[in-house]
Structures are given as C-alpha cells and as structure tokens.
N, C-alpha and C. Protein backbone atom coordinates (compact mmCIF):
# COMPACT_ATOMS: atom_id res chain seq x y z
N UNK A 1 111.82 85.87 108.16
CA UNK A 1 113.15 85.75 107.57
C UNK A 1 113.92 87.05 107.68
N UNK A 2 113.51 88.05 107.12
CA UNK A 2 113.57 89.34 107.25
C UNK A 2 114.44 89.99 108.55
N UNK A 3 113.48 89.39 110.13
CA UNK A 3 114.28 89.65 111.37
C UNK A 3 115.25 88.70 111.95
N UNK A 4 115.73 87.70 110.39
CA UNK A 4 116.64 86.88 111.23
C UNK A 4 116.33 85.81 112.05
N UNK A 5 114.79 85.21 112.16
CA UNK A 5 114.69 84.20 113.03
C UNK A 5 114.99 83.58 112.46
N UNK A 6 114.76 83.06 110.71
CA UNK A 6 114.83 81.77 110.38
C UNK A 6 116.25 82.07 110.09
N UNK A 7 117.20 80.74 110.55
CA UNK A 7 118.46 80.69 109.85
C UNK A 7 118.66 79.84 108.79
N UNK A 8 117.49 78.81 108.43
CA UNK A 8 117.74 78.43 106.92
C UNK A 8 117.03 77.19 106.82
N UNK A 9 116.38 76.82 105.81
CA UNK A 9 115.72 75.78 105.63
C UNK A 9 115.98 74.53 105.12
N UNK A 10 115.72 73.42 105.69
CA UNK A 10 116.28 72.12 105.39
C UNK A 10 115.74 70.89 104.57
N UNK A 11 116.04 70.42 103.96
CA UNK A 11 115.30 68.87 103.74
C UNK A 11 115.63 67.53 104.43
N UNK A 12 114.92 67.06 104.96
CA UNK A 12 115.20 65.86 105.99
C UNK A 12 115.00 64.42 105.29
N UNK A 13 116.38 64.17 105.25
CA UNK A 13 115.75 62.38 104.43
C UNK A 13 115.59 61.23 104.98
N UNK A 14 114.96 60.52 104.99
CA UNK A 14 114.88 59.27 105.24
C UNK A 14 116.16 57.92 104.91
N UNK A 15 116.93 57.98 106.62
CA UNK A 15 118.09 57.27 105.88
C UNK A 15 117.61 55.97 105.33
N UNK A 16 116.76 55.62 106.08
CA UNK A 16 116.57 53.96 105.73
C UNK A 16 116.17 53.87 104.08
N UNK A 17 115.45 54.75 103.23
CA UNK A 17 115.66 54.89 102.38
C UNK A 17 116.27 55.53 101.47
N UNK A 18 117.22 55.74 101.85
CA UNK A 18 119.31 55.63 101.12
C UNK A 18 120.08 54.71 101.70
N UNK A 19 119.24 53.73 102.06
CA UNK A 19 120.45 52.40 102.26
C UNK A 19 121.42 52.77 104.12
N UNK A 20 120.66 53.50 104.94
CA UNK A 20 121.62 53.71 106.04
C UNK A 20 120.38 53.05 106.75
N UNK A 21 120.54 51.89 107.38
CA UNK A 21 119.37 51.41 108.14
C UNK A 21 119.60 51.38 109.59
N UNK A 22 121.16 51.79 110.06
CA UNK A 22 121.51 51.52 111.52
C UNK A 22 121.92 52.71 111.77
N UNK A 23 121.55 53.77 112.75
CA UNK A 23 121.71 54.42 113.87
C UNK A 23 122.57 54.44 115.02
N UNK A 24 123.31 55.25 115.48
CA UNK A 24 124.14 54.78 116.53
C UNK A 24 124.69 55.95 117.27
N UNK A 25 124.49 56.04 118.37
CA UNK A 25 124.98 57.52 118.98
C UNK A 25 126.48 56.85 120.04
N UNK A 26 127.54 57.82 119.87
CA UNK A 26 128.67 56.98 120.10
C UNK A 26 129.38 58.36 120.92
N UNK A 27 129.79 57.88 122.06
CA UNK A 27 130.05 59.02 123.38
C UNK A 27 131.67 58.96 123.03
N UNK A 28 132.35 60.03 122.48
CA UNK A 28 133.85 59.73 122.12
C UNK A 28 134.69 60.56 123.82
N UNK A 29 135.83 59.93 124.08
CA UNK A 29 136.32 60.83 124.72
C UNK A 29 137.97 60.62 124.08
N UNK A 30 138.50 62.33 124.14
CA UNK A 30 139.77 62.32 123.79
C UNK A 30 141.19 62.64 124.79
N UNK A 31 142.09 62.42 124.00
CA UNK A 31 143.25 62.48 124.74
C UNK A 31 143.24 63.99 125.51
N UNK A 32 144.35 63.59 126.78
CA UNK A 32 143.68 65.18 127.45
C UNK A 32 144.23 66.38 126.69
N UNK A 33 143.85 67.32 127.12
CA UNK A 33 144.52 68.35 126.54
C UNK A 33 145.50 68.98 126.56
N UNK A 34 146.26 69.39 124.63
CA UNK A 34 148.16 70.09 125.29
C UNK A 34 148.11 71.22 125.57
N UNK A 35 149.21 71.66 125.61
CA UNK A 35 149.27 73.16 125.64
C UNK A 35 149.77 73.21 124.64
N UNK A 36 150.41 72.59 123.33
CA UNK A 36 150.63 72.85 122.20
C UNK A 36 149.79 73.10 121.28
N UNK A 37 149.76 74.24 120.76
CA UNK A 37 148.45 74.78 119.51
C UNK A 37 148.65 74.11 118.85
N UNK A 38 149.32 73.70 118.47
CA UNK A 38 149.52 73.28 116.76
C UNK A 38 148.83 71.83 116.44
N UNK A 39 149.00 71.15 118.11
CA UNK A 39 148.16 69.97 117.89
C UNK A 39 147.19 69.84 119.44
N UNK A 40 146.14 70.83 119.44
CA UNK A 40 144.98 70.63 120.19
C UNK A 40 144.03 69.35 119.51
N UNK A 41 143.59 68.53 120.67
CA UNK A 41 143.02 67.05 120.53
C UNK A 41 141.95 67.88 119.65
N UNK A 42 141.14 68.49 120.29
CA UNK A 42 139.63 68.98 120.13
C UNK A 42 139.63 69.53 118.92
N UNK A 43 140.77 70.16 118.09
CA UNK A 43 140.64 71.10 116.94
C UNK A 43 140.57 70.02 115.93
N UNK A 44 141.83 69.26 116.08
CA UNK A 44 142.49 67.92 114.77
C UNK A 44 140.78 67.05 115.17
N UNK A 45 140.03 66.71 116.05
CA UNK A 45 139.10 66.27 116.04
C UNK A 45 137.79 66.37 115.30
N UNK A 46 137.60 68.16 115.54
CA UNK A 46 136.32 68.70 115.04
C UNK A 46 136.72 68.58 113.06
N UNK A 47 138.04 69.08 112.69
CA UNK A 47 138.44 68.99 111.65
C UNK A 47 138.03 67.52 111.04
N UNK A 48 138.09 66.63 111.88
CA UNK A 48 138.51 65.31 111.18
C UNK A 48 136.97 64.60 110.69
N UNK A 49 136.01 65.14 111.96
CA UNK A 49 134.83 64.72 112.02
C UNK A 49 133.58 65.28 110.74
N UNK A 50 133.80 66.26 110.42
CA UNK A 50 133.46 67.23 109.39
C UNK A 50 134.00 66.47 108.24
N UNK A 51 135.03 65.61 107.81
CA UNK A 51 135.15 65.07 106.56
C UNK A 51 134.51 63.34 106.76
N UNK A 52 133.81 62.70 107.89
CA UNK A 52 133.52 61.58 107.98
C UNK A 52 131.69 61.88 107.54
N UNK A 53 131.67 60.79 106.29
CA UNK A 53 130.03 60.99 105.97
C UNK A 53 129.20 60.42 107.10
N UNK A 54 129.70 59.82 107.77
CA UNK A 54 129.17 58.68 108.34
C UNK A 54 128.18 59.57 109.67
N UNK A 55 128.95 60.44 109.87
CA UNK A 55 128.34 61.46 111.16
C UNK A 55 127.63 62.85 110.70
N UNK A 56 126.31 62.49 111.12
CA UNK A 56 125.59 63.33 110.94
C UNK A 56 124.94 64.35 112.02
N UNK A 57 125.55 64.33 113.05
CA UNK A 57 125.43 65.12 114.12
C UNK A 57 126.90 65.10 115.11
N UNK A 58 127.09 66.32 116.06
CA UNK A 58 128.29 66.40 116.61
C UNK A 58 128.80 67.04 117.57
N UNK A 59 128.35 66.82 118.78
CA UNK A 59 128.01 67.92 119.77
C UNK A 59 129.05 67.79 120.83
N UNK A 60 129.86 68.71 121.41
CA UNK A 60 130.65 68.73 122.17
C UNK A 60 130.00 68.86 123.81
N UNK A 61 130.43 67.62 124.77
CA UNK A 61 129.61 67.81 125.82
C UNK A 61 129.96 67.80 126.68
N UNK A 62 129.61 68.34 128.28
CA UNK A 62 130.07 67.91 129.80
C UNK A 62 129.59 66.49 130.07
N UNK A 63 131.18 66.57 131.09
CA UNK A 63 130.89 65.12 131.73
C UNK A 63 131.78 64.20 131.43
N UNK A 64 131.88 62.76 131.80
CA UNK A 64 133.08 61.98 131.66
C UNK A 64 133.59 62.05 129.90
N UNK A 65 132.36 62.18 128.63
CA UNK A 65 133.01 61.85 127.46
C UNK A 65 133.07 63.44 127.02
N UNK A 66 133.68 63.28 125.67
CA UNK A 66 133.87 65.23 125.15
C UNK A 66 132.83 65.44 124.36
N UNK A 67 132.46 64.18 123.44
CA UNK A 67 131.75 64.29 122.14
C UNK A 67 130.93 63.18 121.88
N UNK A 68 129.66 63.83 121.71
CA UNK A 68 128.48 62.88 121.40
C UNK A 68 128.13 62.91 119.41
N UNK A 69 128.16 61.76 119.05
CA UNK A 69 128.15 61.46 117.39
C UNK A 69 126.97 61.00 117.31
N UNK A 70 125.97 61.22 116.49
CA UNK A 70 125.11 60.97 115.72
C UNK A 70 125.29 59.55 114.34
N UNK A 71 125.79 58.89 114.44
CA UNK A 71 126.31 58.00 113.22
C UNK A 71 125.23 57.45 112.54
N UNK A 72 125.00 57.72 111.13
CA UNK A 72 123.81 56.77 110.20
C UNK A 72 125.16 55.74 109.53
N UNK A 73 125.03 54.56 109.25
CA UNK A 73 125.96 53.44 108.81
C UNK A 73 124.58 52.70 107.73
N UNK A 74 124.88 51.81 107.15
CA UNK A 74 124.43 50.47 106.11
C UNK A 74 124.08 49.28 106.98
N UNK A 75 124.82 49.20 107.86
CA UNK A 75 124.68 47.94 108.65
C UNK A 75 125.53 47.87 109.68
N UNK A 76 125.84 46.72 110.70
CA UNK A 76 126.79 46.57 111.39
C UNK A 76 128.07 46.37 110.92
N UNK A 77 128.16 45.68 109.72
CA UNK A 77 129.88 45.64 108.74
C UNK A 77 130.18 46.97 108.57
N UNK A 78 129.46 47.97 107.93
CA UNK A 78 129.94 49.24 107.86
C UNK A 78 130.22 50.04 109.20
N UNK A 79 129.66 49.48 110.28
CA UNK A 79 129.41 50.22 111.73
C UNK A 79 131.10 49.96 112.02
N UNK A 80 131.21 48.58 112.09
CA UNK A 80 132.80 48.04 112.25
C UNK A 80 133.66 49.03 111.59
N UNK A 81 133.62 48.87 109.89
CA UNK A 81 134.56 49.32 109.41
C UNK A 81 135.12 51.22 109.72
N UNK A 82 134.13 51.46 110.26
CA UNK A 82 133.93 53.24 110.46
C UNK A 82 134.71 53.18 111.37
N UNK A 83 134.19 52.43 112.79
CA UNK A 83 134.79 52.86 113.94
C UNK A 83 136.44 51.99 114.05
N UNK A 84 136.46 51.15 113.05
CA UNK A 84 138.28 50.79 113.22
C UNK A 84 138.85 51.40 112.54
N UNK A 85 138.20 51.55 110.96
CA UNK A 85 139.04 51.80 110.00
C UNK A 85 139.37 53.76 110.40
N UNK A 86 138.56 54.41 111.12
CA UNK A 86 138.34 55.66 110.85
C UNK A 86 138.72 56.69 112.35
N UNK A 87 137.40 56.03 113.75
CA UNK A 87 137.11 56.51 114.42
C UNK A 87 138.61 56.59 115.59
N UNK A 88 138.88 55.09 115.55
CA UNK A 88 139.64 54.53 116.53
C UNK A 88 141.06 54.88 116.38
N UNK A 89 140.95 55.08 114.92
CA UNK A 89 142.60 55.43 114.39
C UNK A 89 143.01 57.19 114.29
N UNK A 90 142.07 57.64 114.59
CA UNK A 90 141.86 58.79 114.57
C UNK A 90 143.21 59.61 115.98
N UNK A 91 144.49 60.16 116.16
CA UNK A 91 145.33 60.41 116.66
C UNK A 91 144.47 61.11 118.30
N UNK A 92 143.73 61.68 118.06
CA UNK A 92 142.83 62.37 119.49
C UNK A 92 141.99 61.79 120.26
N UNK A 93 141.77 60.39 119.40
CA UNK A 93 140.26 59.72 120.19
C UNK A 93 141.28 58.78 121.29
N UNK A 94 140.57 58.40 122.52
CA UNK A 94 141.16 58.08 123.35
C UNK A 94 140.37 56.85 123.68
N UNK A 95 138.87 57.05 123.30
CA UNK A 95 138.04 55.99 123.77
C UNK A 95 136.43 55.89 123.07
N UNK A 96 135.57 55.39 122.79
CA UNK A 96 134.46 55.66 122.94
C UNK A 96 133.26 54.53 123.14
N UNK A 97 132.27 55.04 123.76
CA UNK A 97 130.88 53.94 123.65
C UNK A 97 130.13 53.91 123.02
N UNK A 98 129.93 52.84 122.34
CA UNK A 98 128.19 53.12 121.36
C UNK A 98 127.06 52.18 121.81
N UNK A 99 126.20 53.12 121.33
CA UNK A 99 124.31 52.78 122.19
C UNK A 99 123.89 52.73 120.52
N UNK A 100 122.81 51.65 120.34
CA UNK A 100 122.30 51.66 119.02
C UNK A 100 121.07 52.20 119.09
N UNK A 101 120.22 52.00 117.85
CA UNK A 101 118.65 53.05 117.96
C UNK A 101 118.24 51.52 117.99
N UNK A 102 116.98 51.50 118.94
CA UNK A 102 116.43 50.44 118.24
C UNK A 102 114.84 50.81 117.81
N UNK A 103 114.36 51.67 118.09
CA UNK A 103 112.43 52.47 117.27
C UNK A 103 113.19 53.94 117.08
C-alpha cells in the first residue's frame, strides 16, 4: 500500500442477489464530433453515464462503436425501460447494440 500499488479495495456483490438478474453489454456509438466545446458528444455522454445506476462499467473504445456499457437491469422490462426511457433519449447517442450474458 505504502508504494502505491494498491489503489483501493473493493467489495464485489452478487447482482442476482439484489434483484439485478440480467446482464447486458451494449456497444453505444455517438453523434460525430463538434468543434463546439460547450457541447462535445463524448463529454455530455461520460457526464450522463456516471448518473445512470443501471451501468456498472464504461469503457471508451476503438473501432466502429465509441463505448462499451456493462448494464446489470431486474429483467428485460427494466432492460426496455433503461434503454428508451434513458439510453436512446440521451442527445449524443446515435446508436447502439446489445449482446446479453447468458453463464
């Protein structure tokens, strides 16, 4: 700890027991990019994603999409309601795919 390797210790829960039983990794891609600061896709994005419980991972990536999501949900009704009520309406998202967990 001392030299700085460890950066901090975690507790790992078990979603399925807190009621999140579905998994879902969801490839977002956004609108291209402005040259206006004030509204960069990628910033209003990372901002937006940080207040959604629903995503628990969030990695910015190469290649056709920008951003790979980690999503724990309740079920497929909640899976729906995230990605219309939340994901889709979201001003930067342009598109995305989702792959479910299944083991």
């Amino acid at each position: 700890e001392e030299a700085g390797v460890i950066s901090s210790y975690v507790a790992l829960v078990a979603p399925e027991r807190v009621g999140l039983g579905l998994t879902a990794y969801l490839n977002v891609r956004l609108e291209k990019q402005t040259d206006n600061p004030l509204r960069n896709p990628r910033d209003l994005f990372r901002a937006a994603v940080q207040t959604w419980p629903e995503v628990v991972e969030c990695a910015a990536m190469t290649g056709e999409m920008d951003y790979l999501l980690r999503v724990l949900v309740q079920d497929m009704q909640h899976y729906a309601r995230f990605i219309s009520d939340t994901l889709l309406k979201h001003p930067s998202v342009q598109d995305c795919k989702t792959s479910f967990v299944l083991e």
